[in-house]
Protein backbone atom coordinates (compact mmCIF):
# COMPACT_ATOMS: atom_id res chain seq x y z
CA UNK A 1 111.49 125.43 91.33
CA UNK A 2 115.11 126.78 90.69
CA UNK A 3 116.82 125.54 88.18
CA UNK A 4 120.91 125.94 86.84
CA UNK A 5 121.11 126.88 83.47
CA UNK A 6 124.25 126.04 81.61
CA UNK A 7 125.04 127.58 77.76
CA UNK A 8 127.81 125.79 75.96
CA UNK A 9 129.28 127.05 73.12
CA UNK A 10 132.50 126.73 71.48
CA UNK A 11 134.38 129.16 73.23
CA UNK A 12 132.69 129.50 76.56
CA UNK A 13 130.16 128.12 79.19
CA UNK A 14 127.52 131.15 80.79
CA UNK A 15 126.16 129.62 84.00
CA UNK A 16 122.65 131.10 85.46
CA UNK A 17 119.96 130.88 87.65
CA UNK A 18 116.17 130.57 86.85
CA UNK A 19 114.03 131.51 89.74
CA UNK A 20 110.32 132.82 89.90
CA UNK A 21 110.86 133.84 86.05
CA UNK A 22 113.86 135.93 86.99
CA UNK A 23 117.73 135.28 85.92
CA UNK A 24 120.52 135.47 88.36
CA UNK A 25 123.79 137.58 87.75
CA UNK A 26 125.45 135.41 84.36
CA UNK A 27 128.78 133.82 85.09
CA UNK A 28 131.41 133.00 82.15
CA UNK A 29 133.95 130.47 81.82
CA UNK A 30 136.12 129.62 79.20
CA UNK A 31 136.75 126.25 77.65
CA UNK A 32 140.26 125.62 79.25
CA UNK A 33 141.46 124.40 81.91
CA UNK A 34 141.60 127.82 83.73
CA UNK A 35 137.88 128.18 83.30
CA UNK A 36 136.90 123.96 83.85
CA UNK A 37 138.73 124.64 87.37
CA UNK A 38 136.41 128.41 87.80
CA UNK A 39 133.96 126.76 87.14
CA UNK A 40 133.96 123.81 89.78
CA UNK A 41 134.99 125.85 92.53
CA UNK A 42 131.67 128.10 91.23
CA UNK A 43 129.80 124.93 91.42
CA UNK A 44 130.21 124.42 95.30
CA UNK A 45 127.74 127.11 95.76
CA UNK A 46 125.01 125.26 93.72
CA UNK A 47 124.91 121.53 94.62
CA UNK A 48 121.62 121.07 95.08
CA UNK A 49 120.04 123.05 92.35
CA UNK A 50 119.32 120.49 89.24
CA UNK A 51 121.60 121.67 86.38
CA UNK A 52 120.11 122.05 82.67
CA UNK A 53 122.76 122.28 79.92
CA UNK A 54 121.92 124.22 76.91
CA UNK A 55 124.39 123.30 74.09
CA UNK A 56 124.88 126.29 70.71
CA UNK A 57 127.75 124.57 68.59
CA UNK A 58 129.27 124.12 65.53
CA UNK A 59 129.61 120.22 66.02
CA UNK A 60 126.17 119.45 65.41
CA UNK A 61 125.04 117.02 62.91
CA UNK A 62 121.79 115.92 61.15
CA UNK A 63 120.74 113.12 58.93
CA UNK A 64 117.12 112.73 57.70
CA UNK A 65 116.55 109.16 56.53
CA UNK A 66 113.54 106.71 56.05
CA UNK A 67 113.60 103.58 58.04
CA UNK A 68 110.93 100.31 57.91
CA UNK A 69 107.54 101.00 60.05
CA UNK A 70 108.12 98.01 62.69
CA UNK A 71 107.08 98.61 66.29
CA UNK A 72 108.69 97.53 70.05
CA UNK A 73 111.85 96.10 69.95
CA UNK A 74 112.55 95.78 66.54
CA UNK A 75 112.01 99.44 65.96
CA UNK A 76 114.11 100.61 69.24
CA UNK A 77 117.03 97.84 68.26
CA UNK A 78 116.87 98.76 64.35
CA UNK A 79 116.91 103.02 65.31
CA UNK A 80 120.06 102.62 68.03
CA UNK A 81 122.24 99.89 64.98
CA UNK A 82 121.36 103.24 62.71
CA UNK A 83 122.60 105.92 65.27
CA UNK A 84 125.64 103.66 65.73
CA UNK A 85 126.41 103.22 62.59
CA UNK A 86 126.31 106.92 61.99
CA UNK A 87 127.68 108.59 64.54
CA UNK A 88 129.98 105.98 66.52
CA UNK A 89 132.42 108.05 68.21
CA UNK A 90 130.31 110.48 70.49
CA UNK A 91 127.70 109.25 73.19
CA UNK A 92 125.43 112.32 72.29
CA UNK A 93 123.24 111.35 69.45
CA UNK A 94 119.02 111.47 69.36
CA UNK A 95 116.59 110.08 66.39
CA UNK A 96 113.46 112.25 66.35
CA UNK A 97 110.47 110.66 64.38
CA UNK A 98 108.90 112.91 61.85
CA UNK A 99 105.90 111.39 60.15
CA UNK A 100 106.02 108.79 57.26
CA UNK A 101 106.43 109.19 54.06
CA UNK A 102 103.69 109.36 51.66
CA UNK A 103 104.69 106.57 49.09
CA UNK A 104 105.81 103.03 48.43
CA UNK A 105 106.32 101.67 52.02
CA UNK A 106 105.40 104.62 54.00
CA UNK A 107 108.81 104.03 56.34
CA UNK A 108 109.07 106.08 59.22
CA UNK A 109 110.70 109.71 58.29
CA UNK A 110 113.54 109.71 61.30
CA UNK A 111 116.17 113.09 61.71
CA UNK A 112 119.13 111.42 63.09
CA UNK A 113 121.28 114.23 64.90
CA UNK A 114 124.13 114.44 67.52
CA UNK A 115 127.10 116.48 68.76
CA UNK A 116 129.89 115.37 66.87
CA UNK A 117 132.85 116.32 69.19
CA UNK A 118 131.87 115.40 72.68
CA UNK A 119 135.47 116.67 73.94
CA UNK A 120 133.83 120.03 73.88
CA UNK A 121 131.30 118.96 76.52
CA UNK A 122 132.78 116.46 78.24
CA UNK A 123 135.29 118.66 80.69
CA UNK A 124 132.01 120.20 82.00
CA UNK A 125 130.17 117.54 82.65
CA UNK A 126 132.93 115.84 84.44
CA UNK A 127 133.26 118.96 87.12
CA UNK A 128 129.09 118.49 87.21
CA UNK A 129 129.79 114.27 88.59
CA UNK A 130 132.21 115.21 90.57
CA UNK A 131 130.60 117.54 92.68
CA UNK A 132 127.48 115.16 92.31
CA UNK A 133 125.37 117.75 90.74
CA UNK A 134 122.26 116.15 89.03
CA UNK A 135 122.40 117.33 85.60
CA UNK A 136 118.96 116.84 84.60
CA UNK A 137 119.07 116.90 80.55
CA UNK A 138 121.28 117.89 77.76
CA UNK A 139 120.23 119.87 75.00
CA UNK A 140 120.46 121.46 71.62
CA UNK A 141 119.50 125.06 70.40
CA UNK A 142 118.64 123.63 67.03
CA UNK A 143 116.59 121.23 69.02
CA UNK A 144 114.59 123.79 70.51
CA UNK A 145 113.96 125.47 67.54
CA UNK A 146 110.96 123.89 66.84
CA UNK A 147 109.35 125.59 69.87
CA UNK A 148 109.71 128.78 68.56
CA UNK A 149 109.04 127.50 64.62
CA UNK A 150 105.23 126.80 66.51
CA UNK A 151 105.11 130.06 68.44
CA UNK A 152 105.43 131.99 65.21
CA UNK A 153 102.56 129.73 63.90
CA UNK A 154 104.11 129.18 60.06
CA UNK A 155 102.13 125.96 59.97
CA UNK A 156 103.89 123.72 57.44
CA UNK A 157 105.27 126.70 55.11
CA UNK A 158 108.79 126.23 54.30
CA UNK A 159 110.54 128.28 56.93
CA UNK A 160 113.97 128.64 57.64
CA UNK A 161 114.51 130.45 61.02
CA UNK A 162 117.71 132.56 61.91
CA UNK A 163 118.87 133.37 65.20
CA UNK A 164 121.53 135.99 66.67
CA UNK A 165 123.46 134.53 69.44
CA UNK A 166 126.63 135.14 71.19
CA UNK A 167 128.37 132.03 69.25
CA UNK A 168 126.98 132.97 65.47
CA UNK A 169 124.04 132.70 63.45
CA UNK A 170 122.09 129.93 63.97
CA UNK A 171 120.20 128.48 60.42
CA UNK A 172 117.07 126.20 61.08
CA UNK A 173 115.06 125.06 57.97
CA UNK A 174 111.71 123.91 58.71
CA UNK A 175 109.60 121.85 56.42
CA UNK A 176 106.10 120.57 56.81
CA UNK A 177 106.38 121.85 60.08
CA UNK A 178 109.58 119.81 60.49
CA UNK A 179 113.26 120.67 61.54
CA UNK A 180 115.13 119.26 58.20
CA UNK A 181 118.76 120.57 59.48
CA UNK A 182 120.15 123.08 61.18
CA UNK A 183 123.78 124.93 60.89
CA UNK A 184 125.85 127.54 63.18
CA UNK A 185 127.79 129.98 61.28
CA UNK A 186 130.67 131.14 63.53
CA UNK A 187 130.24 135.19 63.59
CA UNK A 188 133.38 137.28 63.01
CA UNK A 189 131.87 140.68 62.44
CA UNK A 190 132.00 143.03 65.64
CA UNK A 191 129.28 146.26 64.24
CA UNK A 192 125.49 145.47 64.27
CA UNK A 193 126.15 146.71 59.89
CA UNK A 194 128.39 144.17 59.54
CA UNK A 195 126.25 141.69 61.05
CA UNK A 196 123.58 142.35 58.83
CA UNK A 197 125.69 141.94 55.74
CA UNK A 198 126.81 138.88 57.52
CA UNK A 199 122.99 137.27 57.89
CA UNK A 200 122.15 138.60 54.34
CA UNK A 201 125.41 136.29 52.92
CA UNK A 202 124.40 133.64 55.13
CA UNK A 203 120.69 133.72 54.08
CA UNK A 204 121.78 133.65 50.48
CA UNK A 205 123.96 130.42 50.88
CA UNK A 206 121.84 128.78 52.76
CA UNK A 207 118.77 129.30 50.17
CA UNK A 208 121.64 128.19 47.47
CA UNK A 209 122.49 124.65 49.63
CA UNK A 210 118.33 124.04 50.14
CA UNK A 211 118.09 124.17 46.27
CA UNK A 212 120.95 122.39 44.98
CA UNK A 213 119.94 119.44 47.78
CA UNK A 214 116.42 119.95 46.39
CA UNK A 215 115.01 120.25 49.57
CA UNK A 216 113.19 123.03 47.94
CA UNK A 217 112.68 123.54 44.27
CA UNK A 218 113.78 126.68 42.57
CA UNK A 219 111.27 129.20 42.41
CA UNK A 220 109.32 127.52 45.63
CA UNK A 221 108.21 130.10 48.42
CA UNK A 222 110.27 130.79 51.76
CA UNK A 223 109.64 132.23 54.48
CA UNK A 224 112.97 133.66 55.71
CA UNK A 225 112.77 135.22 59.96
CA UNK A 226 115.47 136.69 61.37
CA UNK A 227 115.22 137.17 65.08
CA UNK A 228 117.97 139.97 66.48
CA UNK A 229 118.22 143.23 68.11
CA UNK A 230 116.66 145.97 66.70
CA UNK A 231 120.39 147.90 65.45
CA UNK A 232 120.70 144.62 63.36
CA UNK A 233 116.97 144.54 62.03
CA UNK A 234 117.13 148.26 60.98
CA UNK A 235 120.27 147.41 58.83
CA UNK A 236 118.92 144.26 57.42
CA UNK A 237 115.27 146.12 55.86
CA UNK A 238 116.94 147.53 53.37
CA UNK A 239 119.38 144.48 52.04
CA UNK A 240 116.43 141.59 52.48
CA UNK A 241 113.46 142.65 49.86
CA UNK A 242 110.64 140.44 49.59
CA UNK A 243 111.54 139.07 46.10
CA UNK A 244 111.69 135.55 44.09
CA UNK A 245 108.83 134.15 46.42
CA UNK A 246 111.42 134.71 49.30
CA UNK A 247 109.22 136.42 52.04
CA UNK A 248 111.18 138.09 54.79
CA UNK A 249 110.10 138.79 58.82
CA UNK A 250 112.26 140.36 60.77
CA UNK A 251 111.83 140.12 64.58
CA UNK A 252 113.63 142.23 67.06
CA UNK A 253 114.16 141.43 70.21
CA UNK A 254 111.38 143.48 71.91
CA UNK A 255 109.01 141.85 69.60
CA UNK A 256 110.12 138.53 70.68
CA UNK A 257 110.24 139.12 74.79
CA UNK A 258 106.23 139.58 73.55
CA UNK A 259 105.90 136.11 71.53
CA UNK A 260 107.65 134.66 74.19
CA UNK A 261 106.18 136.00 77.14
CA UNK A 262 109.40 137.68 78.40
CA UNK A 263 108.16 141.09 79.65
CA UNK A 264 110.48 140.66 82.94
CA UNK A 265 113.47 140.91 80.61
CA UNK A 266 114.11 144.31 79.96
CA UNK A 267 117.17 144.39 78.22
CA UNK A 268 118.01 141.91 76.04
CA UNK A 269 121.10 141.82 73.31
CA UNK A 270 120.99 138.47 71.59
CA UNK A 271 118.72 135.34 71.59
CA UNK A 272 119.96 133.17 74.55
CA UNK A 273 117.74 134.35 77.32
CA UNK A 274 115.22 133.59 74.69
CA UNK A 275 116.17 129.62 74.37
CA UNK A 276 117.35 129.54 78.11
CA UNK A 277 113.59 130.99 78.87
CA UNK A 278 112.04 128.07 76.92
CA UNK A 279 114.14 125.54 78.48
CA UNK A 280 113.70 126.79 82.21
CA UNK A 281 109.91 127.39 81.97
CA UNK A 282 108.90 124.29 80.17
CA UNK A 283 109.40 120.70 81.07
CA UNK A 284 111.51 119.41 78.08
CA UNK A 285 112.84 115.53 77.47
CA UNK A 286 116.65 115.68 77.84
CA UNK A 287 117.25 115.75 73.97
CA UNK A 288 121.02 113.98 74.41
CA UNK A 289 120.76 111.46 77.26
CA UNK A 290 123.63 108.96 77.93
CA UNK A 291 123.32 106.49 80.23
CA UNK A 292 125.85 107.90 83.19
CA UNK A 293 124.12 110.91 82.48
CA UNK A 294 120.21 109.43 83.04
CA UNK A 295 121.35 106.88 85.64
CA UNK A 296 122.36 109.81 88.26
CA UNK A 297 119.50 111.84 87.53
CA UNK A 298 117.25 109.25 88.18
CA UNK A 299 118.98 108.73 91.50
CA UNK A 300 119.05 112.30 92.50
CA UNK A 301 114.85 111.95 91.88
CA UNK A 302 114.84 109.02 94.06
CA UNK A 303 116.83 111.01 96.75
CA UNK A 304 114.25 114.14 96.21
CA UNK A 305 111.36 111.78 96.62
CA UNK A 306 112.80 109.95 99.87
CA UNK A 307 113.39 113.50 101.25
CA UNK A 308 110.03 114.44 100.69
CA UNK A 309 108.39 111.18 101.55
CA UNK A 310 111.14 112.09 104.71
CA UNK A 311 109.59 116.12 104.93
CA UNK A 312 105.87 114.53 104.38
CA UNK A 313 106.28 111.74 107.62
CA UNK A 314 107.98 114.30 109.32
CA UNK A 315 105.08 116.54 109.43
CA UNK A 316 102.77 113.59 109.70
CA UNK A 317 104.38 112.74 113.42
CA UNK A 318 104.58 116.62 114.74
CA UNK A 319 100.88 116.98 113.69
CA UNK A 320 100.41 113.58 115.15
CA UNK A 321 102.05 114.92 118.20
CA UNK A 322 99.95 118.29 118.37
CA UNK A 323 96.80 116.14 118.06
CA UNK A 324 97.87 113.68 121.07
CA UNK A 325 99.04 116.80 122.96
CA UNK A 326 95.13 118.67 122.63
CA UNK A 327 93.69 115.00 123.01
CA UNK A 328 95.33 114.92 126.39
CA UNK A 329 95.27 118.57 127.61
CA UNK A 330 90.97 118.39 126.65
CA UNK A 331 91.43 115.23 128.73
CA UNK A 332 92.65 116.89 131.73
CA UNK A 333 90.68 119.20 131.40
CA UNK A 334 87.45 116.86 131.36
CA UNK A 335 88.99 115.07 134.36
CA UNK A 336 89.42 118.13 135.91
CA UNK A 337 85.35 118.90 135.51
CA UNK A 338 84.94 115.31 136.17
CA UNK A 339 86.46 115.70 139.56
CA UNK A 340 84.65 118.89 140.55
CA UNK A 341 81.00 117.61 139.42
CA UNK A 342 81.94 114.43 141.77
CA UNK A 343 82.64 116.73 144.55
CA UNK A 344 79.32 118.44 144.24
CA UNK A 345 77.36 115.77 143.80
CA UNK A 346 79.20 114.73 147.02
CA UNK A 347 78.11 117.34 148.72
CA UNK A 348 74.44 117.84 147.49
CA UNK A 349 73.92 113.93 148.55
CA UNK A 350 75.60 114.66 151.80
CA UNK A 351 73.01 117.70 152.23
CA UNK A 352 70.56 115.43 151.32
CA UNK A 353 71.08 113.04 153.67
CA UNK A 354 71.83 115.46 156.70
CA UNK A 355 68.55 116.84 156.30
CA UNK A 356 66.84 113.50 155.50
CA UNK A 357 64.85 112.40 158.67
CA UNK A 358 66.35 109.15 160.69
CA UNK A 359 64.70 105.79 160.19
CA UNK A 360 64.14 102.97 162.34
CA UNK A 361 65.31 100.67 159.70
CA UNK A 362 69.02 101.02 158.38
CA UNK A 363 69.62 101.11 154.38
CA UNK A 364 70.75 97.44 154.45
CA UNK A 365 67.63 96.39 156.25
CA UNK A 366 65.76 97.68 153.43
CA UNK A 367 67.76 96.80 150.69
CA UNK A 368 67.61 92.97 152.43
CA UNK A 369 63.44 93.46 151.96
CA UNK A 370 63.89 94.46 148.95
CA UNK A 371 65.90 91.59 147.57
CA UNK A 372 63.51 89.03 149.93
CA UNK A 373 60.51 90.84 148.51
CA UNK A 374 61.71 89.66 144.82
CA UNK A 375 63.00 86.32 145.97
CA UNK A 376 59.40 85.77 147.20
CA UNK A 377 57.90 87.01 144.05
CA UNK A 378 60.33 84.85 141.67
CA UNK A 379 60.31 81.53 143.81
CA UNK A 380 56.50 81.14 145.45
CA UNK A 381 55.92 77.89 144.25
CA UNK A 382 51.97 77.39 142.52
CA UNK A 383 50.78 74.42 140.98
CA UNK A 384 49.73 75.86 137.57
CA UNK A 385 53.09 74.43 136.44
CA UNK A 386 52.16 70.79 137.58
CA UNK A 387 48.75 70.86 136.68
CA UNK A 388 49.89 71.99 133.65
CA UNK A 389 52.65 68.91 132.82
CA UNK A 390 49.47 66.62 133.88
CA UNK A 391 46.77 68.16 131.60
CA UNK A 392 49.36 67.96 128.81
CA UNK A 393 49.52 64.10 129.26
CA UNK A 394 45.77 63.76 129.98
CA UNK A 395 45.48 64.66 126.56
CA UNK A 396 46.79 61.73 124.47
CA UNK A 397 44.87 59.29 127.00
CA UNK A 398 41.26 60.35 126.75
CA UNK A 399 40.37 57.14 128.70
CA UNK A 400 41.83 58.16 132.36
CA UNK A 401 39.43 60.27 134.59
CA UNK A 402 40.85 62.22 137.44
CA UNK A 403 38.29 61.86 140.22
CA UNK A 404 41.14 64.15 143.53
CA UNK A 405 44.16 65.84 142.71
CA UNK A 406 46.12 66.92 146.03
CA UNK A 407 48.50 69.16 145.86
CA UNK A 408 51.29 70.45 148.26
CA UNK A 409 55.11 71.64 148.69
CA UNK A 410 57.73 69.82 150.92
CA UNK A 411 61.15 71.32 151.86
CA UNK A 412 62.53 67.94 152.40
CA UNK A 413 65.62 66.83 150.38
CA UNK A 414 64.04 63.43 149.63
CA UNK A 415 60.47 63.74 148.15
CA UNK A 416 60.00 60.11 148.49
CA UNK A 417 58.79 60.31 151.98
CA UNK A 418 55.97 62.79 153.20
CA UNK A 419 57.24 62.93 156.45
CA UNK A 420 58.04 66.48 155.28
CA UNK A 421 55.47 67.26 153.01
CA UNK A 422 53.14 69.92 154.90
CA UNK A 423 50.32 72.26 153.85
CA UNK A 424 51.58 76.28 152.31
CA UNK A 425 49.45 77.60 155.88
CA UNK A 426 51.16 75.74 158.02
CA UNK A 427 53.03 78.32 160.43
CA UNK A 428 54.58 76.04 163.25
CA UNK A 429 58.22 77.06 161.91
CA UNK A 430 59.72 80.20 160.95
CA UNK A 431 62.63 78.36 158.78
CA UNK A 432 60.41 75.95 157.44
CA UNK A 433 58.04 78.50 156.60
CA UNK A 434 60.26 80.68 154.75
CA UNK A 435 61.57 77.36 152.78
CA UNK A 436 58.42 76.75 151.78
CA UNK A 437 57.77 79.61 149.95
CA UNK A 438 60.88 80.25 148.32
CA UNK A 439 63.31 81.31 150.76
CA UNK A 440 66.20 81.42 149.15
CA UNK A 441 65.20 78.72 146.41
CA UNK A 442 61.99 77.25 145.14
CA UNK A 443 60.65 74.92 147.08
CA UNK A 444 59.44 70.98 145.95
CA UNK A 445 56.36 70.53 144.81
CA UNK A 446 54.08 67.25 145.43
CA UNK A 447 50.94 66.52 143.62
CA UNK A 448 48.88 63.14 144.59
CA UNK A 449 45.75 62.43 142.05
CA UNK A 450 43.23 59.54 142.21
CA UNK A 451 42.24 58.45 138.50
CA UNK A 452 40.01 55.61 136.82
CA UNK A 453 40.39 54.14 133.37
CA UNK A 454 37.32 54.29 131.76
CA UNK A 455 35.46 52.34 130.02
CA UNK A 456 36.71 49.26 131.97
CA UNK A 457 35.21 46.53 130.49
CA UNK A 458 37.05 43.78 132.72
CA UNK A 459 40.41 44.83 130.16
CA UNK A 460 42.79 45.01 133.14
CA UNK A 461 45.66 44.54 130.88
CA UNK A 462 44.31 47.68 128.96
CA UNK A 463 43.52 49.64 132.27
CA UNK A 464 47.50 49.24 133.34
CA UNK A 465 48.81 50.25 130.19
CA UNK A 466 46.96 53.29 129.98
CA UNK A 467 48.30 54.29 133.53
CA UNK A 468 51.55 53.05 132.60
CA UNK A 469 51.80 55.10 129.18
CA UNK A 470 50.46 58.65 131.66
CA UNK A 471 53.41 57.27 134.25
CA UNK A 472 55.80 57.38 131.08
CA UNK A 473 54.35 60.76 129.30
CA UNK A 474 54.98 62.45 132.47
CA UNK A 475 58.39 61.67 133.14
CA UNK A 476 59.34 62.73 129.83
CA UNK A 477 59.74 66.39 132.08
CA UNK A 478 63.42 65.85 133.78
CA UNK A 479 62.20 67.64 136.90
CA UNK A 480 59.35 65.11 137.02
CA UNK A 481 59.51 62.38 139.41
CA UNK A 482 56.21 59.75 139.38
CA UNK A 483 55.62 57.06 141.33
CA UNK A 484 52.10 54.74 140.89
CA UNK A 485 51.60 54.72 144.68
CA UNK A 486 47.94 52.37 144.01
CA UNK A 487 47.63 50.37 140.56
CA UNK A 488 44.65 49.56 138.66
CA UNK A 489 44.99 45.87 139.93
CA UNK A 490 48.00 45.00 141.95
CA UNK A 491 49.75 41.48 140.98
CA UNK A 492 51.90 40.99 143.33
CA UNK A 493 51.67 37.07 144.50
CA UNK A 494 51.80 38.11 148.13
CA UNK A 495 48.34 40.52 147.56
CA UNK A 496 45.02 38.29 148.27
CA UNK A 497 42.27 38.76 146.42
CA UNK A 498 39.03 40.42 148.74
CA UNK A 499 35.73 40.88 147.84
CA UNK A 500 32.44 41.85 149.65
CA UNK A 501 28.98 40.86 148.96
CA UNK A 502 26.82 43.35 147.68
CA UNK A 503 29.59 45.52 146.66
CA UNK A 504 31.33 43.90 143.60
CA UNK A 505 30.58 47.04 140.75
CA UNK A 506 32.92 49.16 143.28
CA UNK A 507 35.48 46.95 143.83
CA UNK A 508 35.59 45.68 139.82
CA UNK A 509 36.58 50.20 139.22
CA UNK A 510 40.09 50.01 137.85
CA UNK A 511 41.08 53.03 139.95
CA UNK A 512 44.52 54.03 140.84
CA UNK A 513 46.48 56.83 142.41
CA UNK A 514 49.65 58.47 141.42
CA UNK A 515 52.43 60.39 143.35
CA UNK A 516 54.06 63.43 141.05
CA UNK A 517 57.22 65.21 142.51
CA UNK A 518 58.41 68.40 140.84
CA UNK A 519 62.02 69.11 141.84
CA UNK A 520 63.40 72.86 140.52
């Protein structure tokens, strides 16, 4: 991803391009109003590239102080009353935590730092909003330094780190691995000599202020690197000697393309591709964020990430598209063999039946056989069913004895009469005939039985029940119609009583018959 890479210094703004690990052609602007109004016209040509500025001034402060170890919003309130407190008159400030301390309370060691004169920075950013250019973080070289304090891998020595750019020396003392402060001396010198005589009197001050401040003790090691072009380095061997436990390493610029990974930059002069490198390749928390500054960029990611979710469902519906499109052509196509595997099956049936021989019967003649053929089969009525309901309720009443069972089917609508109740081989009617054995529906079934209750015993009381209780066991079937055509003994006041001589063990039999119609 591209990025815009803005260096602020005192003097001047250099504007660049990152892409594929390549810089674009630099472009300078000064800090008037000549170069604010260059600078936004250069601008229109780079909206929608996410800007990244890189700030290398003199205007930077730091403050290393110990604060109480509290936690949430106690801690977050207690750090911003601090960074008000100190440095109320400029929106960029930043507290970075550095450990705790190893004593008494062990409070939280915080660096409090900021950019002291935000007039210097503000012009830019002001051309950035208007032409609605995200500016994705501000930063600080002596912010960054601690990147390349761990690429040289000096562990927790006491370091302090000098770097050659366009805008001066830049001093960075590391401690414990820590940046303790960090100062830009202005550079006036214009001869790579001069600007090692320059480094040597600024390496020899600084070493003077770490001592009196006691952030090193007098006769303590140091490591002292230098990182410049190789002119510089060659002058500075001979006036920095390793002496008084001051170690010297001195880094020029091809040297540091290698630590850093640079080897597409061929020719490089001072240390701000070096820092611009670092910023563009790495994905670094804006180190001064304000809240204009963090409440567009977070609206410029929402934008990205509608326009992709916008890209992504775009993509979605044309492959959607191309998918429905195939769908349909292979369905066309299928139709298409559909249609011709219809047509010759149409024909081989029609060759078929061309050379089929002609038969007396027609296709519907047969098919109506068929369907009488199973209508037969289904509906010819049997008395298995019958016999069965009647053995069923033989079986709770032991005591009845079936002496003729009769059985026969009736087409007539009323079963009640046998007017129409015939025998299955009767043949004098073709419709009645064909209604009889289950043409179209199954036809009723009548079964007649003569029974005695036995033993007897002269219990007529007993003999009716029991033919009362097999009258009620087989109408428990809803199809079952029975009707005691004969009783055991018939009551009925208008009945006289007969009797024969010689003949009275007959006539005493309790028998009695019973009519059973089966309706489907």
């Amino acid at each position: 991803m591209a990025k815009h890479l803005l260096y602020l210094t005192n003097n001047q703004l250099v504007a660049t391009v990152w892409d594929k690990d390549v810089f674009s052609t630099e472009k300078t602007f000064s800090n008037y109003a000549s170069g604010w109004l260059a600078f936004s016209e250069y601008l229109e040509l780079h909206r929608d590239i996410p800007a990244y500025l890189l700030t290398d001034l003199v205007e930077e402060d730091f403050q290393r102080e110990n604060i109480p170890h509290v936690f949430g919003r106690a801690r977050n309130s207690l750090i911003q009353r601090r960074l008000n407190t100190l440095y109320r008159d400029t929106p960029f400030h930043k507290a970075s935590h550095q450990g705790r301390a190893h004593e008494g309370r062990k409070d939280d060691q915080m660096l409090f730092s900021a950019l002291t004169n935000p007039i210097l920075i503000k012009p830019w950013l002001e051309q950035l909003h208007a032409k609605k250019i995200d500016v994705a973080g501000i930063y600080s070289v002596a912010l960054l330094s601690p990147l390349f304090f761990k690429k040289l891998h000096f562990g927790t020595e006491p370091t302090l780190l000098i770097t050659h750019q366009s805008s001066g020396l830049r001093q960075s003392y590391f401690h414990e691995g820590y940046l303790r402060f960090s100062r830009l001396a202005p550079e006036t010198a214009w001869s790579s000599e001069s600007v090692a005589e320059f480094a040597k009197s600024e390496i020899a001050k600084t070493t003077q202020f770490l001592a009196s401040t006691r952030l090193i003790l007098r006769g303590d090691a140091i490591n002292v690197v230098v990182i410049a072009n190789s002119e510089i380095i060659s002058y500075l061997h001979p006036l920095c000697p390793d002496v008084d436990g001051m170690r010297h390493r001195l880094i020029d610029l091809n040297e540091a393309r290698h630590i850093f990974d640079l080897k597409k930059m061929v020719d490089i002069t001072l240390c701000e591709p070096l820092f611009l490198s670092t910023l563009a390749s790495q994905r670094i928390p804006s180190h001064y964020t304000t809240l204009e500054q963090a409440k567009f960029h977070n609206l410029s990611k929402t934008r990205g990430n509608l326009d992709l979710l916008s890209a992504v469902t775009v993509t979605g519906a044309v492959v959607w598209t191309f998918a429905n499109g195939y769908n349909a052509f292979h369905a066309s196509n299928q139709a298409q063999k559909a249609q011709l595997d219809t047509q010759q099956i149409l024909a081989k049936h029609q060759a078929t039946a061309s050379s089929t021989k002609v038969t007396l019967a027609s296709p519907q003649d047969m098919k109506t056989a068929v369907e009488v053929a199973g209508m037969i089969t289904n509906n010819t009525p049997t008395p298995t069913s019958m016999l069965a309901q009647l053995g069923k309720a033989l079986d709770t009443l032991p005591q009845i004895k079936i002496h003729q069972i009769n059985w026969q089917v009736s087409s007539a609508n009323d079963a009640q009469t046998d007017a129409a109740a015939v025998p299955v081989a009767s043949t004098e009617s073709t419709p009645l005939v064909a209604k009889l054995i289950g043409i179209p529906n199954r036809p009723i079934e009548i079964l007649t039985l003569e029974g005695e209750v036995v033993p007897f015993k002269n219990d007529y009381r007993t003999a009716l029940d029991s033919v009362n209780q097999l009258t009620r066991e087989l109408q428990k079937n809803a199809h079952m119609q029975v009707e005691i055509t004969k009783p055991p003994i018939d009551l009925r006041p208008t009945v006289k009583l007969d009797s024969q001589a010689g003949n009275d063990a007959d006539l005493m039999k309790p028998r009695f018959n019973l009519k059973l119609v089966w309706k489907p």
